[in-house]
Protein backbone atom coordinates (compact mmCIF):
# COMPACT_ATOMS: atom_id res chain seq x y z
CA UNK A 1 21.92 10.43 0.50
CA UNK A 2 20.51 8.67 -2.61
CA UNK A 3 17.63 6.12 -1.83
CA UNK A 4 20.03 3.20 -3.06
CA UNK A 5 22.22 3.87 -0.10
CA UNK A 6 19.48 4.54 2.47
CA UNK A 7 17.94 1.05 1.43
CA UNK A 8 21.40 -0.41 1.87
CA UNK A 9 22.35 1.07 5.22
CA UNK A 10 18.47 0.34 6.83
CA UNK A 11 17.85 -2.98 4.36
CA UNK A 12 19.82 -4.94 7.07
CA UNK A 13 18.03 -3.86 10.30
CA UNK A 14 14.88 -5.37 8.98
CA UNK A 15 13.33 -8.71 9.74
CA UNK A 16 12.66 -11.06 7.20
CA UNK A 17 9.11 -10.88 5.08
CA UNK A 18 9.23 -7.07 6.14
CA UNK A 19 6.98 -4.76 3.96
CA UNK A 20 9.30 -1.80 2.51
CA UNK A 21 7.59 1.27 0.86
CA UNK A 22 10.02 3.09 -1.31
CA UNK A 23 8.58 6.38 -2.12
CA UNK A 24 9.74 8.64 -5.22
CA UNK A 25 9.66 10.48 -8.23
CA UNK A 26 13.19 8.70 -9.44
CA UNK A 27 13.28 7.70 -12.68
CA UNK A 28 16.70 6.46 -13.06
CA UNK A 29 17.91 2.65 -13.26
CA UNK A 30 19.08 3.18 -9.01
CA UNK A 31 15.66 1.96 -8.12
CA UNK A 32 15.92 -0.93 -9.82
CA UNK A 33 18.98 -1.97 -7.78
CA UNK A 34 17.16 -1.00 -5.03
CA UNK A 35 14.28 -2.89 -5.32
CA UNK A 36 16.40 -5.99 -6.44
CA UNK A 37 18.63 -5.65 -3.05
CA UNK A 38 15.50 -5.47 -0.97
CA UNK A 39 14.20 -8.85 -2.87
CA UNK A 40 17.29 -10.49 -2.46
CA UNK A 41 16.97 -9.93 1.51
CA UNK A 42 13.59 -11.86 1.29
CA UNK A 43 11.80 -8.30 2.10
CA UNK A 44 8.47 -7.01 0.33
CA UNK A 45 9.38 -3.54 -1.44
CA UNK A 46 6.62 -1.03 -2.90
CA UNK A 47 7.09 1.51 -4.89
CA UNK A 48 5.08 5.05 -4.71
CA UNK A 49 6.09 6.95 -7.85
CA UNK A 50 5.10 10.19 -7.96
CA UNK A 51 5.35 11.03 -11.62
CA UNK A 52 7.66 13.69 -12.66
CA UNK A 53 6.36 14.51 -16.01
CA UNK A 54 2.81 15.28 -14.90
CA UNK A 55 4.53 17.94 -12.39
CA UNK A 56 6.70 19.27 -14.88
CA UNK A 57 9.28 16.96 -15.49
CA UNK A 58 11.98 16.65 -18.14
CA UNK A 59 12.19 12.68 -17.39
CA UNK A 60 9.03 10.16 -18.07
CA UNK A 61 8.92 6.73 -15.37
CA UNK A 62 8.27 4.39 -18.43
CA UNK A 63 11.10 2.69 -18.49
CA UNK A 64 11.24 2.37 -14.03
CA UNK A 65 7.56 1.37 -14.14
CA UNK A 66 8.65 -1.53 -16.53
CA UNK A 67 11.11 -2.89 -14.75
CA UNK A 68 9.16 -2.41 -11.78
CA UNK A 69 6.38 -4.27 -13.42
CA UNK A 70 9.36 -7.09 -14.68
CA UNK A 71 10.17 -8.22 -11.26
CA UNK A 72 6.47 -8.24 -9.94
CA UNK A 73 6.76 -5.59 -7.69
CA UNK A 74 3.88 -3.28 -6.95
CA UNK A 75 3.70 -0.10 -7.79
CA UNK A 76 1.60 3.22 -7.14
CA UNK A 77 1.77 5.77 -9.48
CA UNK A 78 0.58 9.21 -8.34
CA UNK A 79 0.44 11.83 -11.06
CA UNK A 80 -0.63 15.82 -10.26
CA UNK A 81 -4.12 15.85 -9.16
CA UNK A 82 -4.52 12.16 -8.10
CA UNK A 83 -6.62 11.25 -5.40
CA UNK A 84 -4.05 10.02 -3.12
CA UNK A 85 -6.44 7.63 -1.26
CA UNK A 86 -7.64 6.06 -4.74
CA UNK A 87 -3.86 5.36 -6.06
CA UNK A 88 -2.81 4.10 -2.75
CA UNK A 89 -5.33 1.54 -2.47
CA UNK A 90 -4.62 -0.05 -6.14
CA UNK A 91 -1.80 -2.16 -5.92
CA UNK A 92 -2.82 -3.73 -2.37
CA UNK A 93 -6.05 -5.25 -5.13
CA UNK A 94 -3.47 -6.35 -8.06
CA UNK A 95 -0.26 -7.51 -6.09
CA UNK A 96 -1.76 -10.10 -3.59
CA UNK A 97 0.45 -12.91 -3.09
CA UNK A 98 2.05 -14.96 -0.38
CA UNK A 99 5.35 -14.76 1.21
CA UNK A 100 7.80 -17.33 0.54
CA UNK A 101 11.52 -17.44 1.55
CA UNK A 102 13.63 -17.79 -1.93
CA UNK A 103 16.69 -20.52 -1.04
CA UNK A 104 19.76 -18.18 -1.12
CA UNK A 105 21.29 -22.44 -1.54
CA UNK A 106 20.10 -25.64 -2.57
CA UNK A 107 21.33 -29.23 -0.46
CA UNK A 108 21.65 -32.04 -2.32
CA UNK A 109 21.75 -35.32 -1.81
């Protein structure tokens, strides 16, 4: 199952202001609609990327990480020979920043 379908099947079973860590070494425009469904449910997503071009890769995350970056979501990028426990603990320092309910309607008077 592609990650875009697990985060629309499970997406629904979580409360409201829920954290969501996606991780993956995708590099194609899914994650983007997959981290746009999650913020559209008024959930929190993350995004591990494990790099495939620094394990061998044909594909580079540029284009992912900038979109990622566009809709202010944060991201940990783990390339081969990382220290995992560095990386993970960087966007927790960058991304902090209450949660607020976005309107899905506005009333007016």
């Amino acid at each position: 199952m592609s990650l875009y379908g697990v985060v629309d099947i499970q997406a629904k079973l979580l409360p409201l202001g829920s954290g969501v860590i996606l991780i993956t070494s995708s590099t194609r425009p899914r994650l983007l609609l997959a981290v746009e469904d999650l913020q559209r449910r008024n959930l929190r997503p993350v995004v591990v990327l494990i790099k495939p071009e620094t394990f061998g890769g044909a594909q580079t995350s540029e284009l992912v990480v900038a979109g990622l970056l566009r809709a202010n979501v944060p991201i940990c990028q783990i390339a081969s020979g990382d220290n995992l426990g560095v990386q993970l603990a960087l966007p927790g320092a960058y991304f902090k920043r209450p949660y607020s309910v976005k309107p899905y309607f506005s009333v007016r008077a």
